[in-house]
Protein backbone atom coordinates (compact mmCIF):
# COMPACT_ATOMS: atom_id res chain seq x y z
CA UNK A 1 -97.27 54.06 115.14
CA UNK A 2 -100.77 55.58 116.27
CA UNK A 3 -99.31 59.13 116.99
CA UNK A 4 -103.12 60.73 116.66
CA UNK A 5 -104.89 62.65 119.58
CA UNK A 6 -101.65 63.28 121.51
CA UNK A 7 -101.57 65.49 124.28
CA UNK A 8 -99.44 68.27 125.08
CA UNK A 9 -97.05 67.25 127.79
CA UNK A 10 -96.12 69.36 131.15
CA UNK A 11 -92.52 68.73 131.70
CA UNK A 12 -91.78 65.82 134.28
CA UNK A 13 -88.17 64.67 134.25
CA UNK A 14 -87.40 62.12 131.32
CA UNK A 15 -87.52 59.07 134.01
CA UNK A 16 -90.35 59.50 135.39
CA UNK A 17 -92.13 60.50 131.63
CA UNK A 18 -91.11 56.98 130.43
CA UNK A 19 -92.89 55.31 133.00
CA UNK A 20 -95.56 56.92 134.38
CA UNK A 21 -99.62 55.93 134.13
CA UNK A 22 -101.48 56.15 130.98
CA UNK A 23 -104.47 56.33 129.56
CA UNK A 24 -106.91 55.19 132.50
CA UNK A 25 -108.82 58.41 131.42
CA UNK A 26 -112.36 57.61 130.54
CA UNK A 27 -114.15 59.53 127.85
CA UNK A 28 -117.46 61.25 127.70
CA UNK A 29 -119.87 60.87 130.45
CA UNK A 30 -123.30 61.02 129.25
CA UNK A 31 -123.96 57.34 130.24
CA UNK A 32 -121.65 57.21 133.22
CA UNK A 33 -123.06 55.06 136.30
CA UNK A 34 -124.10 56.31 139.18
CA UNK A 35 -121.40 55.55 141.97
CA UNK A 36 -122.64 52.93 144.38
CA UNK A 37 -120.39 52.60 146.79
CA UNK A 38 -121.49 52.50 150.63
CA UNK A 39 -118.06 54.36 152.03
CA UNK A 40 -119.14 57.34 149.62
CA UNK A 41 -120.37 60.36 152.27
CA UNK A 42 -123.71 62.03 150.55
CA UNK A 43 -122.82 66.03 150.53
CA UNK A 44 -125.04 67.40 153.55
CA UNK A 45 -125.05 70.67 154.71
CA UNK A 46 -123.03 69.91 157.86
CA UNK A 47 -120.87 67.79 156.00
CA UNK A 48 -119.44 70.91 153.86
CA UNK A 49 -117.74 72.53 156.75
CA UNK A 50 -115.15 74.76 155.41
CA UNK A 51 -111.54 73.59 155.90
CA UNK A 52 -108.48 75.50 156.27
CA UNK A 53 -105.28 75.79 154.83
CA UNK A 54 -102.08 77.60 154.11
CA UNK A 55 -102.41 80.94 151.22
CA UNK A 56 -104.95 79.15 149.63
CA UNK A 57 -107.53 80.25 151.79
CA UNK A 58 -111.04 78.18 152.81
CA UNK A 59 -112.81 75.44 150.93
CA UNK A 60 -115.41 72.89 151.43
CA UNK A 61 -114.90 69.25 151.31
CA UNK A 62 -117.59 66.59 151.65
CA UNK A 63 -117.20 65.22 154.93
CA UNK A 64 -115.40 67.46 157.29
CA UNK A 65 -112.00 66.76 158.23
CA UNK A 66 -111.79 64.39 155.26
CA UNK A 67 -110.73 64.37 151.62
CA UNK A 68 -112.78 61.83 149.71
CA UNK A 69 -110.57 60.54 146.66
CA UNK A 70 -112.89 57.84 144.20
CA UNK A 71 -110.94 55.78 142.25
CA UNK A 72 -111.05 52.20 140.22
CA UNK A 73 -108.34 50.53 142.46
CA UNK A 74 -107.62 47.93 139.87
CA UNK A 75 -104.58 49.40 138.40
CA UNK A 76 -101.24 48.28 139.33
CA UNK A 77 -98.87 50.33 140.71
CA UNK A 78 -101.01 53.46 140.82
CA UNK A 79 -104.24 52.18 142.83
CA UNK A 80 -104.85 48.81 144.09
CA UNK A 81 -106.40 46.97 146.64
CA UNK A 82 -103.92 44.80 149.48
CA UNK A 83 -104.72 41.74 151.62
CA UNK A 84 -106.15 43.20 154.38
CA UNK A 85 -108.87 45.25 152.21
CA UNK A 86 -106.85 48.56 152.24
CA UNK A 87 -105.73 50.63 149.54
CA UNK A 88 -102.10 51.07 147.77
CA UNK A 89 -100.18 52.86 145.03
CA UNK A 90 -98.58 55.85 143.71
CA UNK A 91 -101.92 58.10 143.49
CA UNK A 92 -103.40 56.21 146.42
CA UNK A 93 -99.91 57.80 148.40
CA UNK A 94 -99.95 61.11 146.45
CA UNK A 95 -103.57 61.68 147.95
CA UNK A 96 -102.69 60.83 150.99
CA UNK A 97 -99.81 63.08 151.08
CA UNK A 98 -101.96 66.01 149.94
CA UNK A 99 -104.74 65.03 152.80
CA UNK A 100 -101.88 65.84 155.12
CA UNK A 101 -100.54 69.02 153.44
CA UNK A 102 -104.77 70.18 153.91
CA UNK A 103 -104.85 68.73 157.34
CA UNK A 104 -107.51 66.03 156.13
CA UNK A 105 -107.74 62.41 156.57
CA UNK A 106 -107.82 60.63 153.41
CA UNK A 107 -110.89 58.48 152.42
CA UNK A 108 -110.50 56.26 149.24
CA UNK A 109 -113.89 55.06 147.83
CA UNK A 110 -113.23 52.26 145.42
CA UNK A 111 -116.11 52.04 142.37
CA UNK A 112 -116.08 51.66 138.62
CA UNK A 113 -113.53 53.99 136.58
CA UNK A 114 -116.35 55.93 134.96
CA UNK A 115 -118.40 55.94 138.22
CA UNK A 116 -115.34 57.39 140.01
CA UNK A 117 -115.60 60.60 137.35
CA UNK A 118 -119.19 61.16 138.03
CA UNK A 119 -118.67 61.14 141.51
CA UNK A 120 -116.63 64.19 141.60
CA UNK A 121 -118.91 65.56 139.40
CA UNK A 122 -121.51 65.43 141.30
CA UNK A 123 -120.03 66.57 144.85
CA UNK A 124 -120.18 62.68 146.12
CA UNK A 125 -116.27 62.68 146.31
CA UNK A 126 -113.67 65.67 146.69
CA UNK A 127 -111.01 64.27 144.10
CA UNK A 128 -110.98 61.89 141.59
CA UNK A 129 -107.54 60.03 140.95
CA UNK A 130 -106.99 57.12 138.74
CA UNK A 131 -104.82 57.53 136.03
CA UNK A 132 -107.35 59.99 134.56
CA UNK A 133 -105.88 61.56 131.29
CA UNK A 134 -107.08 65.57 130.66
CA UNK A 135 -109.44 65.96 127.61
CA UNK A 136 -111.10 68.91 126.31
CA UNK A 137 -114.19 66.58 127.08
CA UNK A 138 -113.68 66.36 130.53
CA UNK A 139 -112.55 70.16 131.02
CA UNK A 140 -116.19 70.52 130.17
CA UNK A 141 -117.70 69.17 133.14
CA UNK A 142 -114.41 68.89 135.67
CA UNK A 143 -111.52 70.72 136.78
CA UNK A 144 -108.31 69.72 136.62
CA UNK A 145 -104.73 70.08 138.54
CA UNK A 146 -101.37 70.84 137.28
CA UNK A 147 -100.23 67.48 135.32
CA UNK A 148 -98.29 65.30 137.93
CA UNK A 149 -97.74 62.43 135.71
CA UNK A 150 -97.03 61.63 131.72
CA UNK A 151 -99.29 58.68 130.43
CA UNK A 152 -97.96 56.27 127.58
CA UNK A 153 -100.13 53.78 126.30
CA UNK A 154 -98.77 50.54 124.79
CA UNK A 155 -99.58 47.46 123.34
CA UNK A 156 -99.39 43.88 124.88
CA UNK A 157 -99.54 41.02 122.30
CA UNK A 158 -98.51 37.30 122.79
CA UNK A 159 -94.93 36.42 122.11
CA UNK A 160 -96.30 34.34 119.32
CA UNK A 161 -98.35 37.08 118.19
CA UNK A 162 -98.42 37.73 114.07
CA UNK A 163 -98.89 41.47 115.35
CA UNK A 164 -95.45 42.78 116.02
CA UNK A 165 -95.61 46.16 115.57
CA UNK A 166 -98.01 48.38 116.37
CA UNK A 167 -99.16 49.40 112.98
CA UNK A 168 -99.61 45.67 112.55
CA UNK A 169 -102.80 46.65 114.64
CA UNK A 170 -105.17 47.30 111.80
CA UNK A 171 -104.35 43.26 110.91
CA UNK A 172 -106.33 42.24 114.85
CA UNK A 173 -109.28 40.62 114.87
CA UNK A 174 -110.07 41.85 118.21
CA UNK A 175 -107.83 44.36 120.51
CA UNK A 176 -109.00 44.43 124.17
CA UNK A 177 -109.04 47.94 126.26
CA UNK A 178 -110.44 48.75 129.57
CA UNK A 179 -114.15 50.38 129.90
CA UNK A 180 -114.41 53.94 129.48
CA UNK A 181 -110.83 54.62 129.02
CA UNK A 182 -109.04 57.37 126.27
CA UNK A 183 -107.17 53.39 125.31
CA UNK A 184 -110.85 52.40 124.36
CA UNK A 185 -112.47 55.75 123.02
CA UNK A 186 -109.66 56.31 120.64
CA UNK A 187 -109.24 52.89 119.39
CA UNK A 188 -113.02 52.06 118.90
CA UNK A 189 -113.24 55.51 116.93
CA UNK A 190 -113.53 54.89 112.92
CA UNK A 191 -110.12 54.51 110.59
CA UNK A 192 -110.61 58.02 109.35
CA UNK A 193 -109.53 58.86 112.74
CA UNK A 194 -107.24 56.89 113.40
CA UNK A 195 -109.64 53.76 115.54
CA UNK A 196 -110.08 50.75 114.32
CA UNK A 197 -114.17 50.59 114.47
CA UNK A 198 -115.71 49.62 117.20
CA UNK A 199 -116.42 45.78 115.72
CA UNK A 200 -112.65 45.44 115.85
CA UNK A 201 -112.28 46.40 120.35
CA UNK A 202 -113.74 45.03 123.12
CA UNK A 203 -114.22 46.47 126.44
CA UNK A 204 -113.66 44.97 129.64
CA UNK A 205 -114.33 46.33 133.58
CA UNK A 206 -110.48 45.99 133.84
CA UNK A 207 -107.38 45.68 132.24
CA UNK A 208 -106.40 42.09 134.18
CA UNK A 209 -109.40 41.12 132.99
CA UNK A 210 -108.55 42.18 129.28
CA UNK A 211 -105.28 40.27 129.71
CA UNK A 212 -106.83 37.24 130.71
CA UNK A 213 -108.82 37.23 127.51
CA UNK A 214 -106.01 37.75 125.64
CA UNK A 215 -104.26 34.97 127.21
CA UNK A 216 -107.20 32.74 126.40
CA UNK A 217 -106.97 33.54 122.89
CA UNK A 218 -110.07 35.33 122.70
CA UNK A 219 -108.37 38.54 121.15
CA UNK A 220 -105.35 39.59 119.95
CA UNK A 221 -103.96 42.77 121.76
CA UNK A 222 -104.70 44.98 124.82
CA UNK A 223 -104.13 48.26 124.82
CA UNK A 224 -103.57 49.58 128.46
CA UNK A 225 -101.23 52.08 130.28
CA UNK A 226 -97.10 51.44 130.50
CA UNK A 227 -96.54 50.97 134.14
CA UNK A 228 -99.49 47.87 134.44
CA UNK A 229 -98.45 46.62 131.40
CA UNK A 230 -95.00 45.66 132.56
CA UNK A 231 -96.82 44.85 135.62
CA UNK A 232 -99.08 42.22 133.39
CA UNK A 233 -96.33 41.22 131.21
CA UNK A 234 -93.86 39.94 134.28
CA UNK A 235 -96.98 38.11 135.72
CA UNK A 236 -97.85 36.11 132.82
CA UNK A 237 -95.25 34.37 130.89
CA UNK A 238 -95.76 34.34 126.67
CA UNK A 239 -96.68 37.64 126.76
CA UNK A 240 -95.10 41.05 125.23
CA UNK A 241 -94.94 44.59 124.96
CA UNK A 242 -94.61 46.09 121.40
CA UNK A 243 -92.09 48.50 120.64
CA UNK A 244 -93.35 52.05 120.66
CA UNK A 245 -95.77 54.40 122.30
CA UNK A 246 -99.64 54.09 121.09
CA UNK A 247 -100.74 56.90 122.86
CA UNK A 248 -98.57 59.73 125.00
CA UNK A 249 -100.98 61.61 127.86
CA UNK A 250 -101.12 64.19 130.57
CA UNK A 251 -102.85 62.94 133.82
CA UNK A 252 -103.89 65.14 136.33
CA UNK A 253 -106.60 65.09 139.60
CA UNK A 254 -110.08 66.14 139.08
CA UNK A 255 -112.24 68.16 141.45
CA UNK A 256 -115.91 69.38 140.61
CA UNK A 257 -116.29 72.31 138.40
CA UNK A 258 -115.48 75.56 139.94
CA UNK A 259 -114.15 74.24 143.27
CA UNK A 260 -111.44 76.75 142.78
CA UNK A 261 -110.26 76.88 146.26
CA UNK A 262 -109.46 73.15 146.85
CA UNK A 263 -108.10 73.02 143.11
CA UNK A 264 -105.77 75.42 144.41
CA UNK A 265 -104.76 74.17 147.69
CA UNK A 266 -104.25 70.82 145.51
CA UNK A 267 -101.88 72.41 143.32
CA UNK A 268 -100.06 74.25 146.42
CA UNK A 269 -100.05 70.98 147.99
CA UNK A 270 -98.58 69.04 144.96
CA UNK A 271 -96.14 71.95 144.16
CA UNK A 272 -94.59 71.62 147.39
CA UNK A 273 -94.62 67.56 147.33
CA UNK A 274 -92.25 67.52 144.35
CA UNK A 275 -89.89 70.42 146.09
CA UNK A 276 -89.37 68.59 148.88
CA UNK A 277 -88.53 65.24 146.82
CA UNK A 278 -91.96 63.40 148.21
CA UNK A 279 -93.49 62.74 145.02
CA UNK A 280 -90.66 61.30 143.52
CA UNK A 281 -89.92 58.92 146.48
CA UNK A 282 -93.50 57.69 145.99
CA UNK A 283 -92.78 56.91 142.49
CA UNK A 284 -89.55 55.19 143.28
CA UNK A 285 -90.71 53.10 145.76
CA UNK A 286 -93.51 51.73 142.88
CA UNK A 287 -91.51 51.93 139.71
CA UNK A 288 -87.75 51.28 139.88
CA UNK A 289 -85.80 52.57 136.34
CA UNK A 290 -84.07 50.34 134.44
């Protein structure tokens, strides 16, 4: 079992550690896109009216009234897109029940995973949510929340697979992982420490799209978060999940660096969500235990 680079954990109940996101966390952002996204508000003077709330005091947003979350809504159950255009999930609900707390309307701006990381970094969105897993990388350049969620990363092989374990890994071919993701970055890094070499992983704009390659036969594992890899796995018949975590995370919602005053009303906001029972209803009503 890969058991390298783990993070330290922040103490969610055993349920919820099990089966929360992983790994959706994307690495360094040197050659990060620029966010092109038409419902993104460009920071303005008048746009950075101060907003209001509770002990926390006054902070800025980026359109007033509004909290602008960017995401990659192309993760099952945390962000994803419905029928009608809109947006759903457990972070797409958790933001909105923040907005509330900070008497903001919620705006969700859907782009690339690494585009949605630059855009809080560069004042384009208020909060970035999307499964993103803490790094000493990303501290660099972002700030981060209190941990609301523990990330495990797994494997999904075919049922057929000659890979069934997960140390069976350095045997692949080919293992599939999503753009940008910790899942990529660590297992592209060299054997020394503890990759598999970037000939041996492929990346893909989304983890569907990863499975579909794997279904194809193209290569011979994916390596994506827990909670869309059951969601995969139930969608797609021959498929499997290996035994075993690959990779345990903390995941936590990223503002721009130094933005103190909204990082704080955020964790205010988030404290009082999981007093009342709110955050774990919106997990419930996405993931139901076994």
């Amino acid at each position: 079992m890969k058991n390298f680079k783990k993070l330290a954990l922040l103490g969610l109940t055993a349920a919820l550690s099990l089966s929360l996101l992983a790994g959706c966390g994307s690495g360094t952002t040197g050659n990060a896109e620029t966010p092109d996204n038409e419902n993104t508000a460009p920071v303005t003077e008048e746009s950075q009216a101060p907003a209001e709330t509770g002990s926390t005091g006054a902070f800025t947003t980026v359109e007033a009234g509004k909290l602008h979350m960017s995401t990659n809504a192309a993760f099952p159950p945390y962000e994803m897109t419905t029928d009608d255009g809109g947006f759903e999930g457990i972070d797409v609900e958790v933001a909105e029940a923040i907005a509330e707390k900070l008497g903001l309307e919620l705006v969700v701006d859907d782009m690339a995973f690494n585009a949605a990381l630059t855009a809080v970094q560069s004042g384009q969105s208020d909060i970035a949510m999307a499964g993103i897993t803490v790094t000493p990388e990303r501290e660099e350049v972002m700030d981060f929340s209190e941990s609301y969620a523990t990330g495990v990363q797994v494997v999904i092989v075919k049922e057929d697979s000659p890979i069934q374990t997960i140390d069976d890994l350095v045997n692949a071919e080919m293992i599939g992982c999503q753009a940008d993701t910790t899942g990529y970055i660590y297992a592209s890094d060299t054997p020394e420490n503890g990759g598999y070499g970037e000939d041996h992983v492929t990346a893909f704009d989304t983890g569907a799209l990863a499975v579909m390659s794997l279904l194809s036969g193209q290569i011979d594992a994916v390596i994506i978060d827990n909670a869309p890899a059951e969601s995969y796995v139930a969608a797609n018949e021959g498929l499997k999940i290996l035994d075993g975590q690959w990779v345990v995370e903390d995941y936590a919602i990223a503002v721009q660096k130094g933005n103190t005053a909204l990082l704080d009303a955020i964790n205010e906001a988030m404290a009082e969500l999981k007093a009342e029972g709110t955050f774990q209803a919106i997990v419930d009503k996405y993931i139901t235990a076994d």
